[in-house]
Protein backbone atom coordinates (compact mmCIF):
# COMPACT_ATOMS: atom_id res chain seq x y z
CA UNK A 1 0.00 0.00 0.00
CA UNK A 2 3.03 2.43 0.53
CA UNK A 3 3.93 2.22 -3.22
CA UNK A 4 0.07 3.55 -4.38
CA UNK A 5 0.91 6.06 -1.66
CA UNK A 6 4.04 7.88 -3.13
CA UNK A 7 3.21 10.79 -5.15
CA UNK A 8 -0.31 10.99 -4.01
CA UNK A 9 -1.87 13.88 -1.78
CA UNK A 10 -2.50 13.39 1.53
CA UNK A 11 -6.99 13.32 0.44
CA UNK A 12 -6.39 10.94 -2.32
CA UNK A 13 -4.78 8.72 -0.33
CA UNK A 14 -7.77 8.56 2.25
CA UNK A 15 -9.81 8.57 -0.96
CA UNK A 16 -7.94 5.51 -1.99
CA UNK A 17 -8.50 4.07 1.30
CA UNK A 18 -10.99 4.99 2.25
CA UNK A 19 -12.90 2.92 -1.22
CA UNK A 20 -10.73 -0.10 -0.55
CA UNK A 21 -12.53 -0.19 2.74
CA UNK A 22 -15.99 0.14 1.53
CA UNK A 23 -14.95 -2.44 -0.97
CA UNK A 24 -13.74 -5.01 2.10
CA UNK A 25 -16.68 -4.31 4.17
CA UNK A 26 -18.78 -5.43 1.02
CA UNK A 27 -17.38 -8.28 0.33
CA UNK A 28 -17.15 -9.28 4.53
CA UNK A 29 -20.99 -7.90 4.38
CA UNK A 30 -21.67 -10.69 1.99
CA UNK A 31 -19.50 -13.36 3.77
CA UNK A 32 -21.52 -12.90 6.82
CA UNK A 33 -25.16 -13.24 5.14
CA UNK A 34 -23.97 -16.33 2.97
CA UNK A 35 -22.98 -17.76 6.64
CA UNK A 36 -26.35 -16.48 8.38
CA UNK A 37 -28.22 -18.43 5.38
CA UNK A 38 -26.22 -21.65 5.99
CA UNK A 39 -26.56 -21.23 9.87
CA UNK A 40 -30.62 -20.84 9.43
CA UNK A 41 -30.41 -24.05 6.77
CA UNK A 42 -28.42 -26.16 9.90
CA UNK A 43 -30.49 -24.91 11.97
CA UNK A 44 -33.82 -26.09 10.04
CA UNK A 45 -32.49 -29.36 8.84
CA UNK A 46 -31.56 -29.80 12.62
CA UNK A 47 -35.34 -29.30 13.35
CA UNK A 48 -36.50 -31.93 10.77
CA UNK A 49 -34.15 -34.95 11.90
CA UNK A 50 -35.03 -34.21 16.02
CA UNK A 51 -38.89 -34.56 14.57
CA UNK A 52 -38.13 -37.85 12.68
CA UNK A 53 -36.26 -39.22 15.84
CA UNK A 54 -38.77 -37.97 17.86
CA UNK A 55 -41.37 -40.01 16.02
CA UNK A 56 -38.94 -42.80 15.56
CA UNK A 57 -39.00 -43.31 19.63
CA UNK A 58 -42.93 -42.47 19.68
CA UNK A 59 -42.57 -45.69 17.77
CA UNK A 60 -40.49 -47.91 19.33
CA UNK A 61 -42.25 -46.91 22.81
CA UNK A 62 -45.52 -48.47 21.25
CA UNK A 63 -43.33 -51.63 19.69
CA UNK A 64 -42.59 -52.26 23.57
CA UNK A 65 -45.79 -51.70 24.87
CA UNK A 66 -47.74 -53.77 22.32
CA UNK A 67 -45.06 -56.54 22.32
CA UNK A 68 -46.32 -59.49 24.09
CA UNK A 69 -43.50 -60.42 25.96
CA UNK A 70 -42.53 -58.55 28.91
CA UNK A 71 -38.81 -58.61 28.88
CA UNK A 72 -37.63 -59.54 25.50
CA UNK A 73 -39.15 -57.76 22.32
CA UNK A 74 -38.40 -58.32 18.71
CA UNK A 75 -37.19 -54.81 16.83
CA UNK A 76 -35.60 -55.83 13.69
CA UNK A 77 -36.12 -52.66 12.37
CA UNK A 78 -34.01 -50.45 14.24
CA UNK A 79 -30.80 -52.19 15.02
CA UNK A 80 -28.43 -54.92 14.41
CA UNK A 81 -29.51 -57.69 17.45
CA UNK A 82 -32.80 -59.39 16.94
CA UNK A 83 -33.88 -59.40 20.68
CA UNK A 84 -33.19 -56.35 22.97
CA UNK A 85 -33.87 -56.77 26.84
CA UNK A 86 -36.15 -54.03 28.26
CA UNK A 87 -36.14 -55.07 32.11
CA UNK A 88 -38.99 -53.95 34.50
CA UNK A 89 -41.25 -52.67 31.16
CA UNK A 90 -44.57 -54.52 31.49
CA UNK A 91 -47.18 -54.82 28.70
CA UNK A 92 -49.98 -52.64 28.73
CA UNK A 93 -52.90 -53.98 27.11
């Protein structure tokens, strides 16, 4: 920056600077919305999946309540063991 200085008048060189700044803010102006926009997309997509996990334990809950044995229930669907103990759960019918 001290080589567009040289020569220059002490006004043209805050001129100089003083549009490279507006320039910078811009373009740091523009950073900071494209991150607000991604922040507000995490933040909705992170909405979504706590719904779908809510609902996925709304469903499980009735698997084990509808199940008809007390301490072992079958869940195939949502992991790798075929049986998974649930101690003290009792059927409600």
């Amino acid at each position: 920056m001290a080589e567009r200085g040289r020569g220059q008048s002490p006004s043209a060189m805050e001129d100089l600077l003083d549009v490279e700044n507006k320039r910078m803010a811009d373009s740091l102006a523009s950073k900071v919305t494209r991150l607000k926009s991604l922040a507000l997309d995490i933040d909705k997509d992170a909405e979504e999946q706590n719904r779908y996990l809510d609902g996925m334990g709304l469903q499980l809950d009735w698997l084990i309540l509808v199940s008809p044995s007390k301490e072992t229930q079958e869940v195939p669907w949502c992991c790798n063991a075929s049986k998974v103990r649930f101690p003290g759960r009792t059927r409600i019918s």
